[in-house]
Protein backbone atom coordinates (compact mmCIF):
# COMPACT_ATOMS: atom_id res chain seq x y z
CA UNK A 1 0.00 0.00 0.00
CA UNK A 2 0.89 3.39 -0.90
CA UNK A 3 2.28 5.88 2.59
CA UNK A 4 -0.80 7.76 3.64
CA UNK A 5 -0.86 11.00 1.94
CA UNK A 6 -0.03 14.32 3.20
CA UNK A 7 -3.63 15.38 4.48
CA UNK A 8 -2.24 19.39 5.93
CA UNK A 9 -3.99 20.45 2.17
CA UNK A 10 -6.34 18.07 1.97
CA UNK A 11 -9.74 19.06 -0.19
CA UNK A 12 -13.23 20.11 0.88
CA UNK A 13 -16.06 18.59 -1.08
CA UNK A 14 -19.73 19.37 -0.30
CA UNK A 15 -21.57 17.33 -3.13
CA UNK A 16 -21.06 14.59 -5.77
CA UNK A 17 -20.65 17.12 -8.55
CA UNK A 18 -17.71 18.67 -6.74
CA UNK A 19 -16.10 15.07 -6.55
CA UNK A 20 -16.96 14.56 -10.02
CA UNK A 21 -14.98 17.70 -11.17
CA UNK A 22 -11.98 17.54 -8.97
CA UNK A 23 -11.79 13.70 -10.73
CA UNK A 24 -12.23 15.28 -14.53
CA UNK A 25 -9.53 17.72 -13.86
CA UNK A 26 -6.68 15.27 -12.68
CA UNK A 27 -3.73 15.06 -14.50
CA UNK A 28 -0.93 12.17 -15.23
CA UNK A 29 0.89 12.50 -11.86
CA UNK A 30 -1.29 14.02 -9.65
CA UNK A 31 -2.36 13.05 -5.94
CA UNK A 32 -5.42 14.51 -4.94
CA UNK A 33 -6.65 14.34 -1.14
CA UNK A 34 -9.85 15.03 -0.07
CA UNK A 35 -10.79 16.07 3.44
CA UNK A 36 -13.17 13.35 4.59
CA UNK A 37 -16.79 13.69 3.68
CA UNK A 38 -19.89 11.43 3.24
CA UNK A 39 -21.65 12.10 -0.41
CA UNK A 40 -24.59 10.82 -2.24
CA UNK A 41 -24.08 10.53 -6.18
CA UNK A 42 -27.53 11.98 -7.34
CA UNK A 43 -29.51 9.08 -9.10
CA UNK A 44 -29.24 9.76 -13.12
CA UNK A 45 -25.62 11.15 -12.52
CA UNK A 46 -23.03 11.03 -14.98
CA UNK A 47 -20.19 8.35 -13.40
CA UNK A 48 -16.72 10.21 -12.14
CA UNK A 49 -14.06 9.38 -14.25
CA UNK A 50 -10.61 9.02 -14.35
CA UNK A 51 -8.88 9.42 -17.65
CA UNK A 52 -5.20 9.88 -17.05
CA UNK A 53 -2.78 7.32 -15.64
CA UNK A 54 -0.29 7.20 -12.50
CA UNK A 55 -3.15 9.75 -11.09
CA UNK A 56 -3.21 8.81 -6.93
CA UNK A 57 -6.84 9.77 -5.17
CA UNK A 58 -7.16 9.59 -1.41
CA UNK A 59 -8.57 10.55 1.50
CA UNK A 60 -7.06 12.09 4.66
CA UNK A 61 -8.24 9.24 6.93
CA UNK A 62 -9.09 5.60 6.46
CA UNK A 63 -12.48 4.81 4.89
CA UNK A 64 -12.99 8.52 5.53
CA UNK A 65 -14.56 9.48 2.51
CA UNK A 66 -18.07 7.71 1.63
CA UNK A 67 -19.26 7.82 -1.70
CA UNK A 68 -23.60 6.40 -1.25
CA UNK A 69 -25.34 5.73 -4.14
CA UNK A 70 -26.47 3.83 -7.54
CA UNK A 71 -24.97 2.78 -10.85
CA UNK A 72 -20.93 2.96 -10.74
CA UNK A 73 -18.91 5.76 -8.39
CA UNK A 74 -15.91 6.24 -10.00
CA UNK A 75 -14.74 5.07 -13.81
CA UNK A 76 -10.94 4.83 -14.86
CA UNK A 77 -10.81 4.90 -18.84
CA UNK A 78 -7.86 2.98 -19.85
CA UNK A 79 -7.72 -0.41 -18.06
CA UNK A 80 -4.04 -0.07 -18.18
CA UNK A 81 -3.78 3.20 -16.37
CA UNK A 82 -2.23 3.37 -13.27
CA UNK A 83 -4.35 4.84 -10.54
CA UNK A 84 -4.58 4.49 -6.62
CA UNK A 85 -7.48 5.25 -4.83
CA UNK A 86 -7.18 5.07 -1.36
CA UNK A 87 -9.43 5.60 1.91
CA UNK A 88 -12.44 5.03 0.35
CA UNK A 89 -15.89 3.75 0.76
CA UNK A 90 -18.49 2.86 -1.50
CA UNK A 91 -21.57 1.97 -1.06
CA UNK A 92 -25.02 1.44 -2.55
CA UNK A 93 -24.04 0.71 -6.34
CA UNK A 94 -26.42 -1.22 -8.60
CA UNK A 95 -22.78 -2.40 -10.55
CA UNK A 96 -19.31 -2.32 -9.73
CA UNK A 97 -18.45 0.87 -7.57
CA UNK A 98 -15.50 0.89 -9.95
CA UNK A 99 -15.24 0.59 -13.48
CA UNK A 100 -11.93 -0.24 -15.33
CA UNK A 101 -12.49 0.00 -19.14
């Protein structure tokens, strides 16, 4: 497992949208922390994605950040991308919580 991250700049998120943006606007070689928060992914919402590769997402704390909700939670586009998402929790999804494709 990867070292915990750094959570002294860690970032506030309010709403699924704001998750979903933060996750658009990673680049290759980013780590993004998130301050710990419980969300609900709106039904009909569009799936975060993850489209770059060696992107790290986690959250300050262990299962800190709780993603509630249907249909998939988080979608990285190239199955051969690598990507760490840590501290997570997902729950409620009517498929896989994460999508590799």
């Amino acid at each position: 497992c990867p070292s915990p991250p750094d959570s002294s700049s860690c970032i506030i998120i309010e709403t699924y949208r704001e998750f979903y943006d933060k996750l658009k606007d990673a680049r290759a070689g980013d780590t993004i922390v998130f301050c710990d928060f419980s969300i609900q992914k709106p039904e009909g919402s569009r799936t975060a994605s993850i489209d770059e590769t060696n992107v790290h997402i986690a959250c300050q704390s262990t299962l800190g950040c709780n993603i509630k909700g249907g249909g998939s939670h988080v979608r990285v586009g190239d199955s051969n991308a690598k990507v760490t998402i840590q501290g997570f929790s997902f729950v409620g999804a009517e498929k896989s919580a994460l999508r590799f494709e």
